[in-house]
Protein backbone atom coordinates (compact mmCIF):
# COMPACT_ATOMS: atom_id res chain seq x y z
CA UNK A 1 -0.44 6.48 -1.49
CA UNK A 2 -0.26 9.35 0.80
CA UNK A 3 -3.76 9.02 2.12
CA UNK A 4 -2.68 5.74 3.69
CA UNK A 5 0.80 6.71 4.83
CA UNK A 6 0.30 5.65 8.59
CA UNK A 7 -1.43 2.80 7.65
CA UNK A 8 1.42 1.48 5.15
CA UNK A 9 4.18 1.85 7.29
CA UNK A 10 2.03 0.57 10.52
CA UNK A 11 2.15 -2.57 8.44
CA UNK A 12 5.64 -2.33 6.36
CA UNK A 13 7.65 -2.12 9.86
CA UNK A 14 5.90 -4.95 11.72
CA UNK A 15 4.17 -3.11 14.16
CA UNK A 16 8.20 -2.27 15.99
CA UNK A 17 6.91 -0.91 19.20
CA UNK A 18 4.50 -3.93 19.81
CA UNK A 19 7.91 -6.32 19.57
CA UNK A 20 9.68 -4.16 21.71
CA UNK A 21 7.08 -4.28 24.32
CA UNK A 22 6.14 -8.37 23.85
CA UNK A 23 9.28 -9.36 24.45
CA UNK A 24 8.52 -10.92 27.43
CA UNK A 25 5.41 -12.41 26.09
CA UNK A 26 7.96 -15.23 23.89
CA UNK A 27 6.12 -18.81 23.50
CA UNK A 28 8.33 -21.80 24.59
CA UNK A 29 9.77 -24.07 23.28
CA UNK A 30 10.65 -23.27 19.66
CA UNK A 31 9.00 -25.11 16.73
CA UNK A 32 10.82 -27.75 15.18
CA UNK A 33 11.11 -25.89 11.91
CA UNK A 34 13.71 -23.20 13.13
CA UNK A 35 16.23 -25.71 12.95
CA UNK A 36 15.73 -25.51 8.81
CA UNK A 37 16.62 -21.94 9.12
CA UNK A 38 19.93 -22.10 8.42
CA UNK A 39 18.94 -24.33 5.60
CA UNK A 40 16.41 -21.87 4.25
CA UNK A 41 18.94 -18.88 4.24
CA UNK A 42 21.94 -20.61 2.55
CA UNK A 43 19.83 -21.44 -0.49
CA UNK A 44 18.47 -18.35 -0.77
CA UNK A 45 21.64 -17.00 -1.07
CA UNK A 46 22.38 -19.36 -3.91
CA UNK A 47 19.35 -18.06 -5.87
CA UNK A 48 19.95 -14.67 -5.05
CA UNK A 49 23.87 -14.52 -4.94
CA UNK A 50 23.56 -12.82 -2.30
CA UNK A 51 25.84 -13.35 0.92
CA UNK A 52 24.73 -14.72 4.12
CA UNK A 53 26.26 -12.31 6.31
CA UNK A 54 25.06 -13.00 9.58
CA UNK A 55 22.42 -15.62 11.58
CA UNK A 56 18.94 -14.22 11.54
CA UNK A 57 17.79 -14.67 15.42
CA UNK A 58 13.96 -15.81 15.84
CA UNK A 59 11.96 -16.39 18.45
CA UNK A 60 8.00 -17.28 18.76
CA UNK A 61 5.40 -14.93 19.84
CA UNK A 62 2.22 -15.79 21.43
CA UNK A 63 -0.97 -14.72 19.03
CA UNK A 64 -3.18 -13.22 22.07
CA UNK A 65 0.04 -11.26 23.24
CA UNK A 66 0.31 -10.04 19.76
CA UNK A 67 -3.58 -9.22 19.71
CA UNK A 68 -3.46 -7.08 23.11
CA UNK A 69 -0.22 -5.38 22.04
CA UNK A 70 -1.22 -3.89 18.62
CA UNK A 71 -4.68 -2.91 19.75
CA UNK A 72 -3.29 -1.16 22.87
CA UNK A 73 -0.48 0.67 20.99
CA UNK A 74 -2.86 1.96 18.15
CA UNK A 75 -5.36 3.05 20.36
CA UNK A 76 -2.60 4.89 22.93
CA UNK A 77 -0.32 5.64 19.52
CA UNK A 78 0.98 9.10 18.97
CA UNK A 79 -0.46 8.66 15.49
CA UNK A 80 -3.92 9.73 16.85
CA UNK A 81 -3.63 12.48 14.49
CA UNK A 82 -2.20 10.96 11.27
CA UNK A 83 -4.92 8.22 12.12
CA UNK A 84 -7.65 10.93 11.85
CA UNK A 85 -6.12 12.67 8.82
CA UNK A 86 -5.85 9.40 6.88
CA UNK A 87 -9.68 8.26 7.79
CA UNK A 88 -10.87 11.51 6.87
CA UNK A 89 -8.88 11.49 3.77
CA UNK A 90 -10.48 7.77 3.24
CA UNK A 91 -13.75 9.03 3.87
CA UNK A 92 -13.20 12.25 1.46
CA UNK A 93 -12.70 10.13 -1.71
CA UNK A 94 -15.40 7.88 -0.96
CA UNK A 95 -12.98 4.58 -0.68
CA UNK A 96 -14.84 3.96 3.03
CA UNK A 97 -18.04 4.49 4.76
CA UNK A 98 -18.62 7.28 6.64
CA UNK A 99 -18.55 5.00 10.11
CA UNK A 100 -15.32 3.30 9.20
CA UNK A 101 -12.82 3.23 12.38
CA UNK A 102 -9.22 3.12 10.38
CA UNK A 103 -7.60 2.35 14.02
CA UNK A 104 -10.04 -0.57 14.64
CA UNK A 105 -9.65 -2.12 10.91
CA UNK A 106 -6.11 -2.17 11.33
CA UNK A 107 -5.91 -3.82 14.36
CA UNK A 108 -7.90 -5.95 12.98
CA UNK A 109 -6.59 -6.73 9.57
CA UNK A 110 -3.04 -7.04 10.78
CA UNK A 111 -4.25 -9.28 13.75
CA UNK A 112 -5.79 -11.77 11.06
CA UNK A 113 -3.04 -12.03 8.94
CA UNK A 114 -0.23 -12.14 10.87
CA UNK A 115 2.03 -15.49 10.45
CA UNK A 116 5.34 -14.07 10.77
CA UNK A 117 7.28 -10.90 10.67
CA UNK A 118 10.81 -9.61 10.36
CA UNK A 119 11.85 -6.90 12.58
CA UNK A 120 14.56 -5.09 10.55
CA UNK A 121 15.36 -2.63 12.96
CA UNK A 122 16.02 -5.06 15.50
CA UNK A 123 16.76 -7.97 13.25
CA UNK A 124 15.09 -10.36 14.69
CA UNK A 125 12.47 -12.71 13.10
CA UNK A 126 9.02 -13.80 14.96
CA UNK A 127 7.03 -16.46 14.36
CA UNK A 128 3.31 -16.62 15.61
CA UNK A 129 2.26 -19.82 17.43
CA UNK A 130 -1.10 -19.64 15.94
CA UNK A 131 0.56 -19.95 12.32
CA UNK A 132 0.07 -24.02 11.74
CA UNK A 133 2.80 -26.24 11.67
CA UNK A 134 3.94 -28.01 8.53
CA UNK A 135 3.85 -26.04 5.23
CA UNK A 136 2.57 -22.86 6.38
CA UNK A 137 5.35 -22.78 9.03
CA UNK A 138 7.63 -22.99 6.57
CA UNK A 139 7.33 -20.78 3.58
CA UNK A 140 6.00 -17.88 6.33
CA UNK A 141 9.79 -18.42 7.43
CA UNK A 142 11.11 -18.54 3.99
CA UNK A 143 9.24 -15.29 3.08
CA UNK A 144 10.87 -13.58 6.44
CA UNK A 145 14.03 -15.13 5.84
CA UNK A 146 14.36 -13.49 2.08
CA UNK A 147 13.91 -10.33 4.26
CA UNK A 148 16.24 -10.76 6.62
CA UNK A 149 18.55 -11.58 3.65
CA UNK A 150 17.91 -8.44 1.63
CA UNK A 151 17.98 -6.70 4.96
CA UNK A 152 21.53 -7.70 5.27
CA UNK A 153 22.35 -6.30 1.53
CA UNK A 154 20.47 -3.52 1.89
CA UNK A 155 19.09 -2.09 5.08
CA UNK A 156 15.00 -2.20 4.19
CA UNK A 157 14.76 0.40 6.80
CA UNK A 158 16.57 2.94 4.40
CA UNK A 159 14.82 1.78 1.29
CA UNK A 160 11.42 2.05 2.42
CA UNK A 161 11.72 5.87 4.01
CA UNK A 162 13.91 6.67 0.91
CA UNK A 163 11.45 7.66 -1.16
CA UNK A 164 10.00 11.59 -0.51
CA UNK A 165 7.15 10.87 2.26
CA UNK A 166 3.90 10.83 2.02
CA UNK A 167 4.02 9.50 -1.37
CA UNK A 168 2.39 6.40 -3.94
CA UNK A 169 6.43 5.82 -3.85
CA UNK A 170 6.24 4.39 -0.80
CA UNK A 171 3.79 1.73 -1.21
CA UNK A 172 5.85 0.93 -5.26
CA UNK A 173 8.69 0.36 -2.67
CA UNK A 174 7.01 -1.92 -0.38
CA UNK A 175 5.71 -3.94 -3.19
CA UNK A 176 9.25 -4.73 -4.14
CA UNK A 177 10.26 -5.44 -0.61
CA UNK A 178 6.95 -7.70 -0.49
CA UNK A 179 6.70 -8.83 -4.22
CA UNK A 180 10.71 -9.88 -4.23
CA UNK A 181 9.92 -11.80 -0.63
CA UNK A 182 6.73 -14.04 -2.39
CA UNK A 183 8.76 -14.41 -5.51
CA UNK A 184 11.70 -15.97 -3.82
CA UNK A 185 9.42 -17.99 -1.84
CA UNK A 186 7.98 -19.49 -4.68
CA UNK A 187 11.72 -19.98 -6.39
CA UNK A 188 13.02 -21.40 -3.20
CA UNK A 189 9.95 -24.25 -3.31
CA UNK A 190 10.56 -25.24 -7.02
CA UNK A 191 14.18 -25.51 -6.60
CA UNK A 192 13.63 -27.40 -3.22
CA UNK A 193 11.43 -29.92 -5.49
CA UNK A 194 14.43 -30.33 -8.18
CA UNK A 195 13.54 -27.48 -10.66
CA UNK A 196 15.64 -24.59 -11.72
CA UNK A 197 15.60 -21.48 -9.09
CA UNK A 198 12.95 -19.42 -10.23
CA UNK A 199 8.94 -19.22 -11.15
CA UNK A 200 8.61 -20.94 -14.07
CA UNK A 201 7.13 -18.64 -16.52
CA UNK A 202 3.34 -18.76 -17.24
CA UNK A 203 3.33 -19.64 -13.14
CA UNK A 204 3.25 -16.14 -12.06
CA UNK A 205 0.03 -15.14 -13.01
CA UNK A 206 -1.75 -18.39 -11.78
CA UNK A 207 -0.08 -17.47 -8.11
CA UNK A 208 -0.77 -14.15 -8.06
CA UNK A 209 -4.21 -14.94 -8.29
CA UNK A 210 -5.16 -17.68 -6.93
CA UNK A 211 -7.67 -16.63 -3.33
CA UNK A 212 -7.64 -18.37 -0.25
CA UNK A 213 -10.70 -19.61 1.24
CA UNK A 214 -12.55 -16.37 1.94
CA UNK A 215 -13.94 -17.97 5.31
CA UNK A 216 -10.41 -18.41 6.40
CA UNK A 217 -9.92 -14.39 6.44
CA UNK A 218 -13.05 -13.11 6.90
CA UNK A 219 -11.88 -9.48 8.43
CA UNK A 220 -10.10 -9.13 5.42
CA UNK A 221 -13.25 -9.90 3.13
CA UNK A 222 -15.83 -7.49 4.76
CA UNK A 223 -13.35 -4.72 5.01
CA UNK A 224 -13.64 -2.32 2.47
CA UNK A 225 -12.28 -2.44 -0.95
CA UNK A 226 -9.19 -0.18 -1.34
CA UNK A 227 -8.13 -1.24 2.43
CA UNK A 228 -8.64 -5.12 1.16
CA UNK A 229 -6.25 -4.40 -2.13
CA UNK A 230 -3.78 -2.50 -0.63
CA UNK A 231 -2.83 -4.83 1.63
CA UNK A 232 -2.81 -7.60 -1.41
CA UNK A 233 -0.88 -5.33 -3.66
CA UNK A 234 2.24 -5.50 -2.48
CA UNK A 235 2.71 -9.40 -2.64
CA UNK A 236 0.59 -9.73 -5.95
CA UNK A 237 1.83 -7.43 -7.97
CA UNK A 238 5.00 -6.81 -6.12
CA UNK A 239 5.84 -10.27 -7.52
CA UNK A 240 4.62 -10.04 -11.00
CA UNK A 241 6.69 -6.94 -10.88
CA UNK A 242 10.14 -8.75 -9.88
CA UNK A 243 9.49 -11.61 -12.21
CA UNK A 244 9.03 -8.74 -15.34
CA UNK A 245 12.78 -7.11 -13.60
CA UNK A 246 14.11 -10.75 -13.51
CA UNK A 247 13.02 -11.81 -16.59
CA UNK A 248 14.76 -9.26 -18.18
CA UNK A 249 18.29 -8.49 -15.86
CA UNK A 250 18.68 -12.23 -14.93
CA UNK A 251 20.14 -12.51 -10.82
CA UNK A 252 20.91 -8.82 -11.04
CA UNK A 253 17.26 -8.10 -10.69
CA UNK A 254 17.27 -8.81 -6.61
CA UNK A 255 20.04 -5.95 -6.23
CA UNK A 256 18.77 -3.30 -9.22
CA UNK A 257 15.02 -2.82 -8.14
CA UNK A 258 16.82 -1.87 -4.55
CA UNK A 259 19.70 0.24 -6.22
CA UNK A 260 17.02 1.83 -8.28
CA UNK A 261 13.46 1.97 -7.37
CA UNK A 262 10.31 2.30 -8.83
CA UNK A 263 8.65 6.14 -8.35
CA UNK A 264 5.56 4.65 -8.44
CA UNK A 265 2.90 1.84 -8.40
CA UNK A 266 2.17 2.44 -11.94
CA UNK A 267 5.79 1.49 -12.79
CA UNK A 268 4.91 -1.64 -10.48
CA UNK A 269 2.04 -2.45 -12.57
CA UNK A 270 3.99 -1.88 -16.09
CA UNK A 271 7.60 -2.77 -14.98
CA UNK A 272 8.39 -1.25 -18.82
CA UNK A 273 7.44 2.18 -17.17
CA UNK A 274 10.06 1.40 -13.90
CA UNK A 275 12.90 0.14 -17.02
CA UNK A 276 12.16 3.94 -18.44
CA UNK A 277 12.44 5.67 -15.02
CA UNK A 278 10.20 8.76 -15.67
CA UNK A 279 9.77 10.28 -12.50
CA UNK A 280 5.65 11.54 -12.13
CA UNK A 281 5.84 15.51 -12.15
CA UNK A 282 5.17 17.30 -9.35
CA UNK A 283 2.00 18.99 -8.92
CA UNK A 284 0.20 21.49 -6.50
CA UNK A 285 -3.42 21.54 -6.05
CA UNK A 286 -4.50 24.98 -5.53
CA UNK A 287 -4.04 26.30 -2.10
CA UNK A 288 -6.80 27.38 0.69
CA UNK A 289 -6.46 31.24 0.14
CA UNK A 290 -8.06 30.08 -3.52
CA UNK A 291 -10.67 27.81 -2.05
CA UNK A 292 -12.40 29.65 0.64
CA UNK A 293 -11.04 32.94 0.25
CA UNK A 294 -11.60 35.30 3.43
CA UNK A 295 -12.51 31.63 5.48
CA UNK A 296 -9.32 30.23 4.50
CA UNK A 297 -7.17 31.33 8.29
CA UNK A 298 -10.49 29.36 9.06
CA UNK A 299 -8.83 25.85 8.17
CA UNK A 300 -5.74 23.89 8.80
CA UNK A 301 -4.21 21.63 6.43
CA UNK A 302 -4.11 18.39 8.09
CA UNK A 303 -2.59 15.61 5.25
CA UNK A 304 -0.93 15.70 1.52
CA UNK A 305 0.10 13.65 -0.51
CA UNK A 306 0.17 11.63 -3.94
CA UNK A 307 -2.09 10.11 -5.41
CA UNK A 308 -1.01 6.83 -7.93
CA UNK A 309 -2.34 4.55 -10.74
CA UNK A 310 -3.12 2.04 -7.77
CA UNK A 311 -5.05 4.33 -6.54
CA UNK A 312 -7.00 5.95 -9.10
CA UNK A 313 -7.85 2.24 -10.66
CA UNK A 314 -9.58 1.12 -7.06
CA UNK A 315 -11.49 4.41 -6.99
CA UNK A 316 -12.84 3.58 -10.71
CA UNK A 317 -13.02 0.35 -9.76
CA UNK A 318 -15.58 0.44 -6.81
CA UNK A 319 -17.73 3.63 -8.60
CA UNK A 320 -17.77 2.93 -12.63
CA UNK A 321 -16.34 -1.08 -12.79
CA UNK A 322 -13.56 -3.07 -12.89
CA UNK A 323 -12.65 -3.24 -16.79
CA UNK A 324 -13.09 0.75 -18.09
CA UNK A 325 -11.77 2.04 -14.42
CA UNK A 326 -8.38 -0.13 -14.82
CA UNK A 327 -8.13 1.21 -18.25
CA UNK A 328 -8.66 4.86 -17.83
CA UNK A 329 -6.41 4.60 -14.81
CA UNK A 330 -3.42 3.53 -16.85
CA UNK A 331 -3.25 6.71 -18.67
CA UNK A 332 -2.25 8.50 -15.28
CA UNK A 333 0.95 10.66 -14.75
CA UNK A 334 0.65 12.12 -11.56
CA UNK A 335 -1.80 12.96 -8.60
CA UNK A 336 -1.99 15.03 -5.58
CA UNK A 337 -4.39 16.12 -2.65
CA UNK A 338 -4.25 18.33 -0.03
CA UNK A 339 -6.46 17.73 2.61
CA UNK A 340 -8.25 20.85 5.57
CA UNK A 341 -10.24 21.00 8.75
CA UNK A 342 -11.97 23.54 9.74
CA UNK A 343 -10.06 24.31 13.47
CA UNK A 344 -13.61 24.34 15.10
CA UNK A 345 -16.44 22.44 13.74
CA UNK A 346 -13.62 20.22 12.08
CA UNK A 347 -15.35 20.66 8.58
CA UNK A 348 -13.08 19.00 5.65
CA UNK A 349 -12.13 20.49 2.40
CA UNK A 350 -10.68 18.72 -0.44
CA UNK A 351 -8.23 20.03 -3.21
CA UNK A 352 -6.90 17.59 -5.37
CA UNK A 353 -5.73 17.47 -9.15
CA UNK A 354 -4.49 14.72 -11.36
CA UNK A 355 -2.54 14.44 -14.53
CA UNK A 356 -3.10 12.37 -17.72
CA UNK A 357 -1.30 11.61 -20.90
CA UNK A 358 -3.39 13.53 -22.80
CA UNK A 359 -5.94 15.74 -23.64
CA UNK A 360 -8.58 12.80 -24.15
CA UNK A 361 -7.51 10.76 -21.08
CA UNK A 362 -8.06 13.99 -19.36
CA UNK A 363 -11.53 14.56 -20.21
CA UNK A 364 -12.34 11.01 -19.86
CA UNK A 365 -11.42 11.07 -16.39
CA UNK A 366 -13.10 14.04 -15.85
CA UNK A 367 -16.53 12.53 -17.39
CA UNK A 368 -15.55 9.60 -15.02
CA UNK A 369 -14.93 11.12 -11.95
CA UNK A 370 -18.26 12.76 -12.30
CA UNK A 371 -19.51 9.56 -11.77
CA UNK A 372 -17.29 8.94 -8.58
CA UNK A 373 -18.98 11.95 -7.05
CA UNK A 374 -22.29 10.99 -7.91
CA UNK A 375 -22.02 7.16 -6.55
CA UNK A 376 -19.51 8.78 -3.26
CA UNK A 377 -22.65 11.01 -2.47
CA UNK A 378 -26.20 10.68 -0.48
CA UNK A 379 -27.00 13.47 -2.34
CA UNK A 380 -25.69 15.54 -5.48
CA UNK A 381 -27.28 18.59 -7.62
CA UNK A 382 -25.09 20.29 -10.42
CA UNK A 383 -25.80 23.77 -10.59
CA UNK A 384 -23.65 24.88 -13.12
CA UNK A 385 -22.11 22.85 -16.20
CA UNK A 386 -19.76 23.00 -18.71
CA UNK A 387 -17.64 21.20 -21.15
CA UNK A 388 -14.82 21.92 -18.42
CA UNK A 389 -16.56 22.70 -15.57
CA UNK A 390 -19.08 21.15 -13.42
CA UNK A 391 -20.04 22.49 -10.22
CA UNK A 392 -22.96 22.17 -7.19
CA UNK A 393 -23.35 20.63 -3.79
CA UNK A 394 -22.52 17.65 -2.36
CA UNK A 395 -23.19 15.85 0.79
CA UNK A 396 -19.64 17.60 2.16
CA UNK A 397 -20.58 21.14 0.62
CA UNK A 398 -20.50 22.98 -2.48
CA UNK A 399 -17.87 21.37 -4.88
CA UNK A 400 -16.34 22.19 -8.25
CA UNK A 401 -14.77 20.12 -10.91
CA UNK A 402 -12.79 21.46 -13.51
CA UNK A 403 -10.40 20.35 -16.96
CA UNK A 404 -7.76 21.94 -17.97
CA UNK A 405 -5.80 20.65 -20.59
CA UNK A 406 -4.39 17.02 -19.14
CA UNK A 407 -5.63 18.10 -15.56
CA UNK A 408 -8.28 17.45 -13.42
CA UNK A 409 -9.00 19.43 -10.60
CA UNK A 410 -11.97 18.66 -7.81
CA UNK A 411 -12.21 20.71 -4.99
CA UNK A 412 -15.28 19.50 -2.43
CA UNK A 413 -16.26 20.47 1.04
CA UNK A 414 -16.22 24.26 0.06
CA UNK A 415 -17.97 26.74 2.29
């Protein structure tokens, strides 16, 4: 999702700057469960077939040194700007309120959850001493050691920046990373307990959604909707996603959704979309010079990118409801937004157009998205309709909505 690119990768490379500068911050002396490691990473090769080519090093790191870190190096980042595109970008669409601090939530969110990460640039596994010993200990190092093991096959690093940037790609490629990591977790406790290596069918969908105990995360339940399920997305139906490959390719699966992956999270969400590989089209909203005419040297662009299934189904979801948003959204095919400030009163304009499967879809999602303005808004009055065009004024400016074909096109924010 391109809107959240900074944000996803924040999260998908474990926060590398804040482990290269907490080094020295290591709690002492190691938990008792590192010395299952070894353990842990041997049969995970046997369910995978993978190799164990080297030792994954770990160490323990201190959860207040992890808290001061990440909040210092968001706030001092050199993402300042990304940050601020992304927010504003949030904040466009409606998916966040107007005071929402994308810097502040992160820290936040990733603060809460933390339990253990793999560094696979430095490849190096880090265990929180806050993460409670026992259970929890042990399938957060399970999860980071089926990592570290793919790591080894091949380099996450390169698979997660593969994909063009700014793209829904790069979150469909974090859910494998993610969904491949819970599903192996899962395999490695049912073979542990004398089963065969794998989720037993019918299992997956109980797991991926069963909830924890809200008041045990409660920065993650008061944070806003789309921020809440795309940090979820990646482990839920990342793992319903390499069940459907394993189901069908057997132990190949762990190798072939990294040899070949998805485009997109809609061929996460409908793995029979990833088997047919059909790459979403590329598509170009209209530029500035179309938008605001003579005021377009006015404006800077200041963020692109796609927009996905994922997406599209948590904007329904939060403006028209859960059941006819997740449906419409499955008839997407491609989406893109381009995203401009004004370079003095910092005034943003939107252009951004989506694709459907037809005709129908189209024009239901333009009848929907209607709504999405509507609910977004303080304030909306139409001034001119249509059957393919509906335009008027909006709490960000003058805005127009148009349907062409199997497109939708919005622009908002216009002078």
């Amino acid at each position: 999702m391109g809107m959240l690119r900074w944000w996803r990768l924040m999260s998908a490379r474990l926060l590398l700057a804040i482990f290269l500068a907490a080094t020295g911050a290591l709690a002492a002396p190691p938990p008792a469960v590192f010395a299952q490691m070894d353990q842990m990473v041997a049969t995970l090769g046997e369910i995978t077939g993978w190799q164990v080519k080297r030792k994954v090093p770990s160490e323990v790191l201190t959860k207040e040194k992890f808290q001061r870190y990440l909040a210092t190096h968001i706030k001092d980042s050199d993402h300042d700007k990304a940050v601020h595109a992304e927010e504003l970008a949030l904040k466009m669409f409606g998916l966040v309120p107007q005071d929402f601090n994308l810097a502040r939530e992160t820290s936040d969110l990733l603060s809460e959850q933390a339990a253990a990460f793999y560094d696979y640039r430095k490849k190096r596994l880090y265990l929180l001493d806050s993460t409670p010993p026992g259970e929890e200990q042990k399938m957060a190092l399970v999860h980071e050691l089926a990592h570290a093991l793919a790591d080894q096959q091949h380099e996450l690093g390169k698979y997660l920046n593969r994909g063009s940037p700014d793209s829904d790609e790069i979150t469909a490629r974090e859910a494998v990373m993610e969904g491949q990591a819970t599903w192996l977790t899962w395999a490695y406790e049912v073979k542990q307990s004398g089963g065969k290596a794998e989720v037993p069918e019918g299992m997956i969908d109980r797991l991926t959604r069963e909830r924890d105990d809200p008041a045990d995360f409660p920065v993650l339940e008061k944070t806003p909707l789309y921020m809440r399920e795309s940090l979820l997305f990646p482990y839920n139906a990342g793992a319903r996603f390499q069940d459907a490959v394993y189901r069908k390719l057997g132990r190949e699966a762990f190798n072939a959704v990294f040899a070949r992956g998805p485009f997109s999270t809609q061929q996460i969400l409908h793995p029979e979309q990833y088997f047919g590989g059909k790459k979403p089209p590329a598509l170009d909203p209209p530029g500035l010079e179309k938008l605001a005419a003579k005021q377009a040297s006015q404006y800077r662009g200041i963020i692109e990118g796609s927009i996905g299934e994922f997406d599209h189904a948590i904007l329904l979801r939060q403006y028209v409801g859960e059941l006819q948003g997740k449906d419409a959204a499955e008839h997407w095919r491609g989406g893109w937004f381009r995203l401009y400030e004004h370079k003095k009163d910092q005034r943003p304009i939107l252009s951004y157009v989506s694709e459907w499967d037809s005709p129908a879809a189209a024009r239901r999602y333009f009848e929907l998205y209607q709504r999405v303005l509507k609910g977004k808004w303080k304030k909306m009055e139409v001034t001119a309709t249509t059957p393919e065009e509906v335009s008027g004024t909006g709490d960000s400016g003058r805005f127009t909505l148009r349907l062409t074909g199997t497109s939708v096109q919005s622009f908002e924010g216009l002078p």
